[in-house]
C-alpha atoms as a PDB file:
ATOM      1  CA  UNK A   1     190.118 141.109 195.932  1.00  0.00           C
ATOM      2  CA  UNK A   2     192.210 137.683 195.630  1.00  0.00           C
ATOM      3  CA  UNK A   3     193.640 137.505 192.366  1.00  0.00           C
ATOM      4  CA  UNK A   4     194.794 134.088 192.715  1.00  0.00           C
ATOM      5  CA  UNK A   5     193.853 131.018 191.453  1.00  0.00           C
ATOM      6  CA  UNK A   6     193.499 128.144 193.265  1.00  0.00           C
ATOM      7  CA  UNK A   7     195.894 126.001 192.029  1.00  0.00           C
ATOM      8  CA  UNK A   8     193.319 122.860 191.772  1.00  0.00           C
ATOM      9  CA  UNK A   9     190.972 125.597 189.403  1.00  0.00           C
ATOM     10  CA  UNK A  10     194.163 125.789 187.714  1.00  0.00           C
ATOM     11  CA  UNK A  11     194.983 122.170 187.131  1.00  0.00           C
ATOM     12  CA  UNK A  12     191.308 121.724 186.402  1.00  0.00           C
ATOM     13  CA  UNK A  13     191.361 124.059 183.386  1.00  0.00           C
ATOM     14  CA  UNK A  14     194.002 123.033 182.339  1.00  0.00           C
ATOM     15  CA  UNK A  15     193.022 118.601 182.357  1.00  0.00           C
ATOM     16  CA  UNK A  16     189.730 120.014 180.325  1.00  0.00           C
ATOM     17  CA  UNK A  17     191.949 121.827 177.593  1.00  0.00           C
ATOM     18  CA  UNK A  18     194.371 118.394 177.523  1.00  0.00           C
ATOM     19  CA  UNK A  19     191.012 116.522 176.849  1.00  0.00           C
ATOM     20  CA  UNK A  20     189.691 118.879 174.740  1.00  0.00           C
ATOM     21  CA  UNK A  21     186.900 120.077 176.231  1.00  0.00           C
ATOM     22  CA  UNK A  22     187.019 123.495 175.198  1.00  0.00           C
ATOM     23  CA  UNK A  23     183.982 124.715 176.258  1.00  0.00           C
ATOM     24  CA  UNK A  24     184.342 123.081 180.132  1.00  0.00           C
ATOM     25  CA  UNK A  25     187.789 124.766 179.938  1.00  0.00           C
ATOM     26  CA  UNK A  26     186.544 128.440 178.983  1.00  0.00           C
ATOM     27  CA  UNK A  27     183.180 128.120 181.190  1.00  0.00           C
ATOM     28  CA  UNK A  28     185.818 127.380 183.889  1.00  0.00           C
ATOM     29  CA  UNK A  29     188.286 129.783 182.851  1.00  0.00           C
ATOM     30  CA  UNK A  30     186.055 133.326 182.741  1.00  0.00           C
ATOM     31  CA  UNK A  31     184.375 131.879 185.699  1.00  0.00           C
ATOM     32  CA  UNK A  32     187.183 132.262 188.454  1.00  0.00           C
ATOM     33  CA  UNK A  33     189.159 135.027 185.806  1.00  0.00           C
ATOM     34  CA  UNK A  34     186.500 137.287 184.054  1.00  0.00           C
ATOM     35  CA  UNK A  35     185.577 139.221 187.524  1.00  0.00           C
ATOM     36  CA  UNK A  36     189.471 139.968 187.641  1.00  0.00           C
ATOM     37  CA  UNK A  37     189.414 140.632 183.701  1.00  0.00           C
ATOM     38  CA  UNK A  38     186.493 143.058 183.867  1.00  0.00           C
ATOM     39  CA  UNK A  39     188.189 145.376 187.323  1.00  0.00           C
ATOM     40  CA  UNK A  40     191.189 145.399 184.807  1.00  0.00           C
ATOM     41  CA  UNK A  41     189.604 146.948 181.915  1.00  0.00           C
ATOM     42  CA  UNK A  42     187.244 149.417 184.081  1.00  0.00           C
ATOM     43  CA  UNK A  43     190.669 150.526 185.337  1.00  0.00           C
ATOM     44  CA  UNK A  44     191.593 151.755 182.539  1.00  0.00           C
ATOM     45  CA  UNK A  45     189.275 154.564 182.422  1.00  0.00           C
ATOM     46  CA  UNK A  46     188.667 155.487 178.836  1.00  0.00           C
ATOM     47  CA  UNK A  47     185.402 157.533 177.678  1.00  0.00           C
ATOM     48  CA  UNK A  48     186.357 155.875 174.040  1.00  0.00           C
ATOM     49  CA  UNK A  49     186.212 152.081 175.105  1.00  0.00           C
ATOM     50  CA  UNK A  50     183.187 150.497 176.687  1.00  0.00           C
ATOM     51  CA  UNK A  51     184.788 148.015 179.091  1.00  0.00           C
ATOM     52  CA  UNK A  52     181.498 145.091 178.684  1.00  0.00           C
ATOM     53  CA  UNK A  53     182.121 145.315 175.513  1.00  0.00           C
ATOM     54  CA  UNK A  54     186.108 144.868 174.975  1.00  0.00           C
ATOM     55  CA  UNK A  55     185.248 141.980 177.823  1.00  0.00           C
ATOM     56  CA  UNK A  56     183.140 140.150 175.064  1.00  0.00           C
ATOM     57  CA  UNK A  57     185.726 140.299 173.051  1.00  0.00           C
ATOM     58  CA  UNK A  58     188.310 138.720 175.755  1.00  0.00           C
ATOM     59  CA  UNK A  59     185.800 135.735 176.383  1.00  0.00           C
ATOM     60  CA  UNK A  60     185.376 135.137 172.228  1.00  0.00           C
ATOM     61  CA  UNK A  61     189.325 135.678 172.143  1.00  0.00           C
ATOM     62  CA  UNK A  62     189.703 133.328 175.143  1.00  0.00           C
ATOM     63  CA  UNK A  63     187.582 130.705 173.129  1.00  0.00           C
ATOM     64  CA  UNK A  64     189.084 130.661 170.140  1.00  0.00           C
ATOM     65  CA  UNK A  65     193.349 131.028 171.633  1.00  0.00           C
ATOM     66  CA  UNK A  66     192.286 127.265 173.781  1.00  0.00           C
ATOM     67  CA  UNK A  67     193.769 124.906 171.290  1.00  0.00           C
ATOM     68  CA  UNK A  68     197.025 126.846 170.822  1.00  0.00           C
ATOM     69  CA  UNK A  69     197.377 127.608 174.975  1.00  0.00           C
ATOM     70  CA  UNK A  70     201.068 126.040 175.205  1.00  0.00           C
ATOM     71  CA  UNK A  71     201.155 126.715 179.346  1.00  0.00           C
ATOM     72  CA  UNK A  72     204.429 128.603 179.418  1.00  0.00           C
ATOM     73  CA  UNK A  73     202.820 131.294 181.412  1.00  0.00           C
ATOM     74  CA  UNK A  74     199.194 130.979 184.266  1.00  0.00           C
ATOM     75  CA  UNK A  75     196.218 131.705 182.896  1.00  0.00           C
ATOM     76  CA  UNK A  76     196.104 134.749 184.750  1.00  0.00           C
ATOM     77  CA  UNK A  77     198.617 136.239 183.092  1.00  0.00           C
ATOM     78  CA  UNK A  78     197.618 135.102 179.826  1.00  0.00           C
ATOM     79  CA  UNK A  79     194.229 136.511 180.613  1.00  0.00           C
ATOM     80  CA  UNK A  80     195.674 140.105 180.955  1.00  0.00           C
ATOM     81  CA  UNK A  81     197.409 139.607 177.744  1.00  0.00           C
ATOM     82  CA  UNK A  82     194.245 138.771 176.254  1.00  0.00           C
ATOM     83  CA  UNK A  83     192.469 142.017 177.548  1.00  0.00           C
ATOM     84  CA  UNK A  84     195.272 143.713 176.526  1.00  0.00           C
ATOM     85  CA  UNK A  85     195.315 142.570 172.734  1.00  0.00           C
ATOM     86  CA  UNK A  86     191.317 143.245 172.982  1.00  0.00           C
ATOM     87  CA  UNK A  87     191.647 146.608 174.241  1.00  0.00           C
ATOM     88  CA  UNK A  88     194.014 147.873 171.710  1.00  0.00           C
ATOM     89  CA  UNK A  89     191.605 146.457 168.811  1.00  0.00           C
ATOM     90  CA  UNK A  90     188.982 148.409 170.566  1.00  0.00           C
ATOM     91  CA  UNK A  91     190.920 151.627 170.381  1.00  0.00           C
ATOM     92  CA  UNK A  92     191.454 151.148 166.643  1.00  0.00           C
ATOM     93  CA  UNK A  93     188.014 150.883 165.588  1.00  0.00           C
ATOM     94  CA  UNK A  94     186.606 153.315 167.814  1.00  0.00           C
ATOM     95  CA  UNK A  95     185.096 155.573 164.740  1.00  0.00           C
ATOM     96  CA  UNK A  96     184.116 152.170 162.932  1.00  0.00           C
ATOM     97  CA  UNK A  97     182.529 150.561 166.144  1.00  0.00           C
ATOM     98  CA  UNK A  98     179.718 147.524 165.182  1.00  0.00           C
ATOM     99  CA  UNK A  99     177.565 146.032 167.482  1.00  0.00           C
ATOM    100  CA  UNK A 100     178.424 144.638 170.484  1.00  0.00           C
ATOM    101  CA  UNK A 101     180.033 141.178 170.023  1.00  0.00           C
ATOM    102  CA  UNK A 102     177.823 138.406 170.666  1.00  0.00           C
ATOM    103  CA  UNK A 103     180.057 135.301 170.760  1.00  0.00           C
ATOM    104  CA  UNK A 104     179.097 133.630 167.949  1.00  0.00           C
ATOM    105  CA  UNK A 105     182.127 131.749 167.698  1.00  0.00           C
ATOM    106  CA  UNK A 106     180.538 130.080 171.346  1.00  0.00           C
ATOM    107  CA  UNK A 107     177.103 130.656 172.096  1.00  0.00           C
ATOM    108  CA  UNK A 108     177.579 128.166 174.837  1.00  0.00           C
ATOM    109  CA  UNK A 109     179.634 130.471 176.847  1.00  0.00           C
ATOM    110  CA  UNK A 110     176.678 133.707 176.593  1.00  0.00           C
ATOM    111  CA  UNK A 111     175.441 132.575 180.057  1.00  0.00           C
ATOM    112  CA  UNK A 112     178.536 132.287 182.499  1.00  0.00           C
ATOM    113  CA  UNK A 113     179.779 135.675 179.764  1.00  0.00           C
ATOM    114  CA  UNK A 114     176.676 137.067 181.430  1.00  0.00           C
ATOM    115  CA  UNK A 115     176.604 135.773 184.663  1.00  0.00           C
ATOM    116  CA  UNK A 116     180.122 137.499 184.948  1.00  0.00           C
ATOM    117  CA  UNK A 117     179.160 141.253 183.772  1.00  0.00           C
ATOM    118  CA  UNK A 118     176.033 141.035 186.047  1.00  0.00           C
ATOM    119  CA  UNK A 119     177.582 139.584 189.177  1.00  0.00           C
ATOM    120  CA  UNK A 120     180.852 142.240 189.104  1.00  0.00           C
ATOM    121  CA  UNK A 121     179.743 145.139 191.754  1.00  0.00           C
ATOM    122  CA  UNK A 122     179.959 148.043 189.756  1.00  0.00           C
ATOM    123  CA  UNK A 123     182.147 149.104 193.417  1.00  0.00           C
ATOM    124  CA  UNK A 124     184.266 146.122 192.080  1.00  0.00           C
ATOM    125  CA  UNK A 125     184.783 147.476 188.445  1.00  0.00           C
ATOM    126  CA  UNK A 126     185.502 150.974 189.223  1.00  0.00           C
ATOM    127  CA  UNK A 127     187.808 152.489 191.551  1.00  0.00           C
ATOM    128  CA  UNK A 128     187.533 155.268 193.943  1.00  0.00           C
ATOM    129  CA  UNK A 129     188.238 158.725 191.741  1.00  0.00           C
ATOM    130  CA  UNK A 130     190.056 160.531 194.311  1.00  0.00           C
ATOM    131  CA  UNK A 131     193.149 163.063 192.869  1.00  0.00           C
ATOM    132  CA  UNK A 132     195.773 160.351 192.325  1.00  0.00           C
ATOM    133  CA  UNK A 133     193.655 157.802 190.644  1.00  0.00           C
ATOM    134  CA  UNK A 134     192.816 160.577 188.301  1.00  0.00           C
ATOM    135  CA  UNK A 135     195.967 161.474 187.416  1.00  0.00           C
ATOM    136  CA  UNK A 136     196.035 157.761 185.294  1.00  0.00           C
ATOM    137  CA  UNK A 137     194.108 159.555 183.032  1.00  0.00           C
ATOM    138  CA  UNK A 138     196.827 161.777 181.586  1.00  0.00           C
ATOM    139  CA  UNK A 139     198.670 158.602 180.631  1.00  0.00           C
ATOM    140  CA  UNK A 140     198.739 156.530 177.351  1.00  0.00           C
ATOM    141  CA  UNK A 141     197.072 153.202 177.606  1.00  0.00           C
ATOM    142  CA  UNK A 142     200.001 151.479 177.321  1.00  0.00           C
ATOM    143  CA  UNK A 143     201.120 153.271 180.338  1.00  0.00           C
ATOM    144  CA  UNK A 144     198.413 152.632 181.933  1.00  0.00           C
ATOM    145  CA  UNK A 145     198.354 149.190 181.850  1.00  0.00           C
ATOM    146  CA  UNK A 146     201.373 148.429 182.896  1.00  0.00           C
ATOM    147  CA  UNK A 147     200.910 150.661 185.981  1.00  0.00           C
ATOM    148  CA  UNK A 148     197.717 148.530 187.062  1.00  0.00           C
ATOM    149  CA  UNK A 149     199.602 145.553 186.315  1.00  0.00           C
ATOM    150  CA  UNK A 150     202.407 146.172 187.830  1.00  0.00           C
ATOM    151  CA  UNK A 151     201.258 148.244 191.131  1.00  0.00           C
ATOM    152  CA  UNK A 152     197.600 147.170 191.295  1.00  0.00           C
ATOM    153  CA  UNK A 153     197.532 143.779 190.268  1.00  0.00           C
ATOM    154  CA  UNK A 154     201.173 142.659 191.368  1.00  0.00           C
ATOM    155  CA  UNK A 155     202.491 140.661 188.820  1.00  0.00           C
ATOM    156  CA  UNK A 156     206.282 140.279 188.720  1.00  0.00           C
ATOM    157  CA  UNK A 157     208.689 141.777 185.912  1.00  0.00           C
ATOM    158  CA  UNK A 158     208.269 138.715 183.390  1.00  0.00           C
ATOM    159  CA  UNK A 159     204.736 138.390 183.979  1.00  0.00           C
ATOM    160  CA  UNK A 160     204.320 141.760 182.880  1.00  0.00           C
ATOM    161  CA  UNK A 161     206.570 141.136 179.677  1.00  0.00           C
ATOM    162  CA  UNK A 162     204.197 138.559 178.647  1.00  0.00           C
ATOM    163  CA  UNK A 163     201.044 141.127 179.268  1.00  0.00           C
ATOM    164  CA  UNK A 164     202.792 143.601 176.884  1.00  0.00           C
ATOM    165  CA  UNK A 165     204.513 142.018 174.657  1.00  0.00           C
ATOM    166  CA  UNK A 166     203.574 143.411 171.393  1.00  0.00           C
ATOM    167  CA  UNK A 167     204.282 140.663 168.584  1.00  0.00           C
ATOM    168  CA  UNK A 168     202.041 137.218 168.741  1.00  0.00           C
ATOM    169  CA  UNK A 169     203.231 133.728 169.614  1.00  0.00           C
ATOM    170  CA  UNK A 170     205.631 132.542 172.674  1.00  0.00           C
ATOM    171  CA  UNK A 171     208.283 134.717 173.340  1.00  0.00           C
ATOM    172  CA  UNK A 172     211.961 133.051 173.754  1.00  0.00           C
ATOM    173  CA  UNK A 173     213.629 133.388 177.961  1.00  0.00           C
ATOM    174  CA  UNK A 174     215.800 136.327 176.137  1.00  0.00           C
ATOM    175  CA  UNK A 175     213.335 138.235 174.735  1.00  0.00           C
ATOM    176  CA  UNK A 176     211.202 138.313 178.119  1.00  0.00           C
ATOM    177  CA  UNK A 177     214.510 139.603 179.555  1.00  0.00           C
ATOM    178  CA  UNK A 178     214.552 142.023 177.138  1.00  0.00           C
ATOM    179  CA  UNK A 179     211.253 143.478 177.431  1.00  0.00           C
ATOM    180  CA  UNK A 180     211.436 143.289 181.369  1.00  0.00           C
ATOM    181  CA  UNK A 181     213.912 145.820 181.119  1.00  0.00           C
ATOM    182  CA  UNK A 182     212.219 148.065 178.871  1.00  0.00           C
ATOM    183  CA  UNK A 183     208.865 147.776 180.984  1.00  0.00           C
ATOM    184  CA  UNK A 184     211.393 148.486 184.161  1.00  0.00           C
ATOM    185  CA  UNK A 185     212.777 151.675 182.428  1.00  0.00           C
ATOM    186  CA  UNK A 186     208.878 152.530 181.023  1.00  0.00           C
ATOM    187  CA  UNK A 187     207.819 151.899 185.202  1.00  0.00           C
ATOM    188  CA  UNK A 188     210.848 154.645 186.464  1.00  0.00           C
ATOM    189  CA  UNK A 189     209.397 157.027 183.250  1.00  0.00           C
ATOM    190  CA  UNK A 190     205.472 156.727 184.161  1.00  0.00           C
ATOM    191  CA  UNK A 191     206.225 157.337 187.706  1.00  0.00           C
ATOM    192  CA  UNK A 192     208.829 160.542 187.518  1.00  0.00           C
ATOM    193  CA  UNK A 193     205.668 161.620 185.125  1.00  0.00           C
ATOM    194  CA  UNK A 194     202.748 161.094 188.092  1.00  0.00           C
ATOM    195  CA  UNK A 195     205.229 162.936 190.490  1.00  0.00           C
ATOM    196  CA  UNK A 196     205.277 165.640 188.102  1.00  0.00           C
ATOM    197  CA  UNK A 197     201.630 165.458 187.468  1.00  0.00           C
ATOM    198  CA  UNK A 198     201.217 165.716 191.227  1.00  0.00           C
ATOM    199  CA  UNK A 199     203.572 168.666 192.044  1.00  0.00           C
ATOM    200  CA  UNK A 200     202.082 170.509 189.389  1.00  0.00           C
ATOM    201  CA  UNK A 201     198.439 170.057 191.459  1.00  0.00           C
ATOM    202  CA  UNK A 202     199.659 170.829 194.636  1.00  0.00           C
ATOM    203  CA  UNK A 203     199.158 166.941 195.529  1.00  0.00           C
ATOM    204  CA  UNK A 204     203.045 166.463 196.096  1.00  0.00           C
ATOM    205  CA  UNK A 205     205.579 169.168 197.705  1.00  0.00           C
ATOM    206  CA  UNK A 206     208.015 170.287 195.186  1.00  0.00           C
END
């Protein structure tokens, strides 16, 4: 699946949130990014989290972080960190779950919101179960995403600082080098960990 943006969708978005035409910008935005969003967070494979419903919650999320976008980073990445962020609220109220967001901060976004979670093949949103994919599943989620980020959705070392980084706001050029490096070390741990996982199946040869 191409991952990449156009770079006229990109400039698009972007002229709509300089004009302030938040909803044009979002419409646009989940448009050419939810399909990718939604694959993302049926990666993750939880039987906890219900992956339509933490995508709600990126769109509202989307919506309401427009006026405060700064550009430092594309809006791909800052879509993952997005789902990310939405994710991890998910996991926290898991024994307090409501009902299923409805976007009431922007009912004019329900319909492309919509046309997104219908029009994503359910081939598209979950991968192919074989014994290596399954093997994700003995990993945190914070593991996990960084493992689909990194491997399955390609995104370079700082990209994937921005994805996890844990505290809110824009990060200073130091601080993503920082956190590169810890993701880098966290990448050489999760892997030595699948090998493991592996040799102890009889997937890998000791």
């Amino acid at each position: 699946m191409d991952t990449t943006a156009p770079d006229e969708i990109e400039l698009a978005i972007r002229r709509h949130c300089d004009a302030q035409r938040w909803s044009d910008a979002a419409t646009l935005w989940i448009e050419h990014r939810g399909p990718d969003v939604l694959t993302f967070l049926a990666a993750l494979r939880s039987e906890q989290v219900d992956s339509l419903e933490v995508f709600g919650q990126f769109c509202e999320d989307l919506w309401r972080s427009l006026p405060t976008f700064r550009w430092e980073c594309s809006t791909r990445t800052w879509s993952y960190r997005l789902a990310r962020n939405a994710w991890n609220r998910a996991l926290k109220r898991v024994r307090r779950r409501g009902a299923h967001l409805a976007l009431s901060e922007a009912p004019q976004l329900r319909d492309i919101v919509e046309q997104v979670r219908t029009s994503t093949a359910l081939h598209q949103r979950t991968e192919v179960k074989d014994s290596f994919t399954a093997l994700r599943e003995h990993l945190s989620p914070d593991d996990q995403m960084l493992l689909i980020l990194r491997v399955d959705r390609g995104l370079g070392w700082t990209d994937v600082a921005r994805v996890m980084l844990q505290q809110s706001g824009s990060p200073e050029d130091e601080d993503l080098v920082k956190i590169s490096a810890r993701c880098r070390k966290q990448f050489e741990r999760i892997k030595r960990k699948l090998r493991e996982l592996a040799q102890a199946r009889g997937l890998l040869p000791e």
